[in-house]
Protein backbone atom coordinates (compact mmCIF):
# COMPACT_ATOMS: atom_id res chain seq x y z
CA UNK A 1 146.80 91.58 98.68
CA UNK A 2 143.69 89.84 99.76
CA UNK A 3 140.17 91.64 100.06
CA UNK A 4 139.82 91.45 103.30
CA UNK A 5 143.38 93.22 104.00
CA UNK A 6 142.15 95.77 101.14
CA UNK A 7 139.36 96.38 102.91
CA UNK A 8 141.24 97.04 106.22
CA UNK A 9 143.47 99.19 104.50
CA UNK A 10 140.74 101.35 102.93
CA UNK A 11 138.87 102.12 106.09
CA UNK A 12 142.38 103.11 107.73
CA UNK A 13 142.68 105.90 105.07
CA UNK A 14 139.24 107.04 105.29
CA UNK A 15 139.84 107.63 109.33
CA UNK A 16 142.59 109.77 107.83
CA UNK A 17 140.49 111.57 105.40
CA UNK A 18 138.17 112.13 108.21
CA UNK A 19 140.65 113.47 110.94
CA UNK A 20 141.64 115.25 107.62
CA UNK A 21 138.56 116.96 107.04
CA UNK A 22 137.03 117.90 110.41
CA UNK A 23 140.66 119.20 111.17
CA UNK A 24 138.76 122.91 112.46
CA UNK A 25 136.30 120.65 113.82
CA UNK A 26 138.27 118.26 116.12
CA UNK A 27 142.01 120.45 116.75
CA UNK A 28 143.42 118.62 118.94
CA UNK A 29 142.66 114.67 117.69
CA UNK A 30 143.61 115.68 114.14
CA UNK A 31 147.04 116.89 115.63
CA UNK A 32 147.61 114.08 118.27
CA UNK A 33 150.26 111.42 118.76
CA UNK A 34 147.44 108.94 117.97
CA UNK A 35 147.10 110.74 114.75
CA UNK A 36 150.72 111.02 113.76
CA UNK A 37 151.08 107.05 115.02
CA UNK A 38 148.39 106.42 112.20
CA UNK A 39 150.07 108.30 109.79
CA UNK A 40 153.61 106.88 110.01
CA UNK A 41 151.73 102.96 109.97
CA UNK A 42 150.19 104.26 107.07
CA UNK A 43 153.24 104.96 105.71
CA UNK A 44 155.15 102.09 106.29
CA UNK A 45 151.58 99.78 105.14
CA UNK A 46 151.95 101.73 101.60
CA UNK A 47 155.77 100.46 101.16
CA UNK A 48 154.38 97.10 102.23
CA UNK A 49 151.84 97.09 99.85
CA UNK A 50 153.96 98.18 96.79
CA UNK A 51 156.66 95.64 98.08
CA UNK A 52 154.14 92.58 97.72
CA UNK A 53 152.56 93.89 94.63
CA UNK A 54 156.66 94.17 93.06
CA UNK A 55 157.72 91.35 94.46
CA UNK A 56 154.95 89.50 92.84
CA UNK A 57 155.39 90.58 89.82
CA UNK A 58 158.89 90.43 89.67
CA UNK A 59 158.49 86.43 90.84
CA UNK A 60 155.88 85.88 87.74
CA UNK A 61 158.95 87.18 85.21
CA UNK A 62 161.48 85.40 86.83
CA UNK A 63 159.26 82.24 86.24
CA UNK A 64 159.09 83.36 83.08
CA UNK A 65 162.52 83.66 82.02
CA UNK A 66 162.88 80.37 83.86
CA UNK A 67 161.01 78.26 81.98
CA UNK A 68 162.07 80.19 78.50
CA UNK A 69 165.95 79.28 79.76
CA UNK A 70 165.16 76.29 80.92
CA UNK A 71 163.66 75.30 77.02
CA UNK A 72 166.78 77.09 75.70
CA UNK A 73 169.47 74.77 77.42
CA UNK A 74 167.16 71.47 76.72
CA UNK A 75 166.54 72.22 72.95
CA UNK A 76 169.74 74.04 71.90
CA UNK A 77 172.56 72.47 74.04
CA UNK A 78 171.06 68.79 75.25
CA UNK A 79 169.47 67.53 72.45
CA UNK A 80 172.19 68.91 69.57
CA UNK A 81 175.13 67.19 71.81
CA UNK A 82 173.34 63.91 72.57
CA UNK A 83 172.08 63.38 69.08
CA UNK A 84 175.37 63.91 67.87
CA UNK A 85 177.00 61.22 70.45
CA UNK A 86 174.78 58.98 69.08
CA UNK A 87 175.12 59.25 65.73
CA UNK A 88 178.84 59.11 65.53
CA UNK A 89 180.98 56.18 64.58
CA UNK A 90 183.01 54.59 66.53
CA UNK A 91 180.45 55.93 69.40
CA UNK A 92 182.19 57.24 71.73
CA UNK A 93 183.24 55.08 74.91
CA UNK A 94 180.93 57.98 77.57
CA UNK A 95 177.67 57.63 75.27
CA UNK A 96 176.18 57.38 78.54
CA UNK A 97 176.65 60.52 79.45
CA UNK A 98 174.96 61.91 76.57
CA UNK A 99 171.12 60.44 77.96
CA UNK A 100 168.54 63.19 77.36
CA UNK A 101 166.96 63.42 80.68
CA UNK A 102 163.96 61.66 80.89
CA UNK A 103 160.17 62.61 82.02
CA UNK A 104 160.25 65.87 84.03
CA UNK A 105 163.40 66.94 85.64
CA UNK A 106 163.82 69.04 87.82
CA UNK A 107 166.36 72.35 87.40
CA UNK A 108 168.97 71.05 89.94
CA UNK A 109 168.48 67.64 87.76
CA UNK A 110 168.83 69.43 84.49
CA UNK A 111 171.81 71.64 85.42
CA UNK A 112 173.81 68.19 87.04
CA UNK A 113 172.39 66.34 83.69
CA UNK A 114 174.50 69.37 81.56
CA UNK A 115 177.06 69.78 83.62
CA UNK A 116 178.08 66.08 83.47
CA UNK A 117 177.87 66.02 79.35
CA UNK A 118 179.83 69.00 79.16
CA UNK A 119 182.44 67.30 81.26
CA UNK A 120 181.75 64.21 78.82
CA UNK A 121 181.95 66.17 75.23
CA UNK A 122 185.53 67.97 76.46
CA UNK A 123 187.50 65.42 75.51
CA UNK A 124 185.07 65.36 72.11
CA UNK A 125 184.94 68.45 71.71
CA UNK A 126 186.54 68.27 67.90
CA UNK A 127 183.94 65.47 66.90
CA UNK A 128 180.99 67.65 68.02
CA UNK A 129 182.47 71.06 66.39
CA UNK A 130 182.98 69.03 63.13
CA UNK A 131 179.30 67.90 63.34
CA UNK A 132 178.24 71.78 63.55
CA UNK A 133 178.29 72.70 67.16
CA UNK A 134 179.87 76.45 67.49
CA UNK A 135 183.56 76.27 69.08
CA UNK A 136 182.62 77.57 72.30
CA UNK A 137 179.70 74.91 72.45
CA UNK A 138 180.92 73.62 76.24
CA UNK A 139 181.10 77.26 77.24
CA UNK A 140 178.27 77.89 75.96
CA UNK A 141 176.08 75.21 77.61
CA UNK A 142 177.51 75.92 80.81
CA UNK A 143 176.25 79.55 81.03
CA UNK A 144 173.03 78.24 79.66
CA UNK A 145 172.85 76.20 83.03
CA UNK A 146 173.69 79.12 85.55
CA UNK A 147 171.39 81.40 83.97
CA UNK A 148 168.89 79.24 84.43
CA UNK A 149 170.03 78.37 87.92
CA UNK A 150 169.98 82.08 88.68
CA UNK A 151 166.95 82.61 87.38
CA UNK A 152 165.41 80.12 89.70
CA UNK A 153 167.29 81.69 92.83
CA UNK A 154 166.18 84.86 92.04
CA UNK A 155 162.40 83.86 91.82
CA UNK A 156 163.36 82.24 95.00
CA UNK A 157 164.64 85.51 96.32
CA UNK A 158 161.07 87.44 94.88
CA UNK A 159 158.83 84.94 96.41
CA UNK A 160 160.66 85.21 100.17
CA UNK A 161 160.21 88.94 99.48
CA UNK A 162 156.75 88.65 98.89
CA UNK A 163 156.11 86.84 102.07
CA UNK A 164 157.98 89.36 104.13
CA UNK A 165 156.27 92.08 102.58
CA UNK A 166 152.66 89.61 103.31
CA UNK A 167 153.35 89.55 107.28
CA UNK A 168 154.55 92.80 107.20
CA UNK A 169 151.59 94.31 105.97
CA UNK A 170 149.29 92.06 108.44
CA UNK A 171 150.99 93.07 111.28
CA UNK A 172 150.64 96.77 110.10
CA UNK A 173 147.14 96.76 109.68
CA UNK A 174 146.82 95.31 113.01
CA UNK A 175 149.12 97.80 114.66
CA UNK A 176 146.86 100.61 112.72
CA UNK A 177 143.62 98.97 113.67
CA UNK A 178 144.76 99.42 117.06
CA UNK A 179 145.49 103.17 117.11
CA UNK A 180 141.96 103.60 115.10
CA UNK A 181 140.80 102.28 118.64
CA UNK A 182 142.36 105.14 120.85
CA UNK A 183 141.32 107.69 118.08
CA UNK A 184 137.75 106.25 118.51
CA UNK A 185 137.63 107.21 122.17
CA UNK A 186 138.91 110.54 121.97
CA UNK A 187 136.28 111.08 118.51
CA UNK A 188 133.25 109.56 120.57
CA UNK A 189 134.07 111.73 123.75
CA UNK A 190 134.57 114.80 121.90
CA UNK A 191 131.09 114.29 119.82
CA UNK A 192 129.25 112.74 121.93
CA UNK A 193 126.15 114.89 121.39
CA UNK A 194 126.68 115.46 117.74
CA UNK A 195 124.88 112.65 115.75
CA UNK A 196 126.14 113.12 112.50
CA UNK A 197 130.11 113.50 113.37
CA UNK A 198 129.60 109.85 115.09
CA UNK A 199 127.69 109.00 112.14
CA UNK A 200 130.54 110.03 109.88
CA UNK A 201 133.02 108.80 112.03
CA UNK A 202 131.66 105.10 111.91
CA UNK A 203 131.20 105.13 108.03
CA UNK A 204 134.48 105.90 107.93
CA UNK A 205 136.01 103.31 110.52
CA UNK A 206 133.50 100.90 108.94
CA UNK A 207 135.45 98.04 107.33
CA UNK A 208 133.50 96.78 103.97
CA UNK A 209 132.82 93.32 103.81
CA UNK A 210 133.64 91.06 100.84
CA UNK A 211 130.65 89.19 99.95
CA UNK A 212 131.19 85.75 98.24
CA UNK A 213 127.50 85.42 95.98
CA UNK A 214 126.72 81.93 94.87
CA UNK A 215 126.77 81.59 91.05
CA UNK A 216 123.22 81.03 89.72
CA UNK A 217 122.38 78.00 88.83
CA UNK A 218 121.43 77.24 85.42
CA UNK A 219 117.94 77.04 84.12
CA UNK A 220 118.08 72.95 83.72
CA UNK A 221 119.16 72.95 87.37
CA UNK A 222 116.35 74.99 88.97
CA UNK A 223 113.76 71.99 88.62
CA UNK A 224 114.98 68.70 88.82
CA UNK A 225 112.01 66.40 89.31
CA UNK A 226 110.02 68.12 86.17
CA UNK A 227 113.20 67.54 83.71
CA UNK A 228 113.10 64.12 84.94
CA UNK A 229 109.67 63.41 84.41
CA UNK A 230 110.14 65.34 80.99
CA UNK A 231 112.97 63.16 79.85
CA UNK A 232 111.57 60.03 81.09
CA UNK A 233 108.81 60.85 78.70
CA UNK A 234 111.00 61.66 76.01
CA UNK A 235 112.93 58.46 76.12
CA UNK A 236 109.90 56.41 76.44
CA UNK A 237 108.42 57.91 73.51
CA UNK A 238 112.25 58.01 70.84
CA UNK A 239 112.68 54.39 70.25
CA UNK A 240 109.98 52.29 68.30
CA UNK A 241 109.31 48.57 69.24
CA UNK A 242 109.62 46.13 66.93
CA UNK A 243 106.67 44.00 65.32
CA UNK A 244 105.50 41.28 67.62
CA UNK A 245 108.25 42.70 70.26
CA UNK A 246 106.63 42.64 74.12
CA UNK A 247 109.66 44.39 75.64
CA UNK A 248 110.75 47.97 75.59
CA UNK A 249 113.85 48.86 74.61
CA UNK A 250 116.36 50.04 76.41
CA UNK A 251 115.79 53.61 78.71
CA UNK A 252 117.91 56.30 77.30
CA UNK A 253 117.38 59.64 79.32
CA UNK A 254 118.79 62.68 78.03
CA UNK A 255 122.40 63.43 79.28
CA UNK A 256 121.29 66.51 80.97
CA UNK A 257 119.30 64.71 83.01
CA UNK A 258 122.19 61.91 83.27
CA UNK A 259 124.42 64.85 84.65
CA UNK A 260 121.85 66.27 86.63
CA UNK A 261 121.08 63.67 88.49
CA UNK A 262 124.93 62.11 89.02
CA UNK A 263 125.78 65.15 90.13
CA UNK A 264 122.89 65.52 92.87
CA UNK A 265 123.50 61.81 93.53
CA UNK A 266 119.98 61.11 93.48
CA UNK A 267 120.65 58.12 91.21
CA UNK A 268 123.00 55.99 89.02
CA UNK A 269 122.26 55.32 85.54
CA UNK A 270 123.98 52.97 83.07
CA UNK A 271 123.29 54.13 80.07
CA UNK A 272 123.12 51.00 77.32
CA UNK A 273 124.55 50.89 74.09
């Protein structure tokens, strides 16, 4: 859930701790339709909420698992069967079945890439078991590659759950917002005289805004043109001439400075050997 949906969220159950507590106070808002409206959307917005927060989690496992599958059916079925294919003599006439995938497959890749040496090491399947793969080795890599195919799907399934849940709870707030609107006008004609219920009542409508503070910049950063000047002087100052020598050597600023500057794009420096 995002802060600014937190935020809405929060306000919509302090209206209901309000209507709550001024219950003797207000009768007849705290027992309205308006007021039961808000309480069912509240309802439903706290299964949202729980369903996104599940749902998320449940997707970062799944990825999880996933990945820890997906290493299972590369390093303990793949690699065993097509180093084996390739060390046997006579090799055998599908060796080029037996290709570890290459660079970065993907699942669907991965599963086809098993599913195709399995198919390959059938007819084999004595040569491989003699070499020290267990009997049920084709079996075996074949369940490897649908549990890692389900895997997938159900991360699939958590993350189109999580998006449901996302909208859901978006359009709740929204629907809620809107009944805090009618409750508004009935609180503000019943009090209109009493300062601090409408004072009350707007800090507890009042939705809290997140406030995004710029990092502080470090203390090198603060004064640009004086660590210039500094490390000019510096540099100027480091490197000795040599006897009779009418040239100075080579500038060579401090990297701070370097940085500081590139990064303000003030100026370009190439810095010599």
């Amino acid at each position: 859930m995002r802060t600014k949906e937190a935020n809405q969220l929060e306000a919509l159950r302090n209206v209901q701790a309000f209507l709550d507590e001024q219950r003797n106070h207000l009768p007849t808002i705290a027992t309205s339709g308006a007021r039961r409206q808000l309480d069912d959307a509240l309802a439903r917005l706290a299964q949202h909420a729980d369903d996104q927060t599940s749902s998320a989690a449940w997707s970062r496992n799944c990825t999880k698992r996933y990945h820890a599958l997906r290493r299972r059916l590369f390093r303990s079925h793949i690699i065993p069967i097509a180093l084996i294919a390739r060390t046997t003599r006579p090799p055998l006439s599908e060796l080029a079945q037996f290709h570890i995938p290459r660079g970065k497959p993907t699942a669907q890749q991965l599963a086809a890439a098993a599913h195709a040496m399995a198919e390959a090491a059938a007819p084999h399947a004595d040569t491989f078991i003699a070499a020290g793969m267990p009997e049920d080795f084709i079996d075996q890599m074949e369940r490897a590659s649908e549990a890692m195919m389900a895997e997938l799907e159900a991360r699939a399934q958590e993350r189109a759950r999580h998006r449901i849940a996302t909208e859901a709870l978006r359009a709740g707030i929204n629907s809620a917002r809107r009944i805090v609107m009618v409750l508004d006008a009935f609180v503000r004609s019943a009090c209109e005289l009493e300062v601090e219920m409408i004072a009350g009542w707007e800090s507890a409508t009042h939705v809290r805004r997140s406030v995004h503070r710029p990092q502080a910049l470090p203390a090198d950063s603060r004064e640009p043109l004086q660590l210039v000047v500094a490390g000019v002087a510096e540099a100027r100052e480091a490197p000795v001439r040599e006897h009779g020598s009418t040239e100075h050597p080579p500038l060579a600023l401090p990297r701070r400075v370097i940085a500081l500057l590139a990064v303000r794009g003030r100026a370009r420096f190439a810095v010599g050997a």
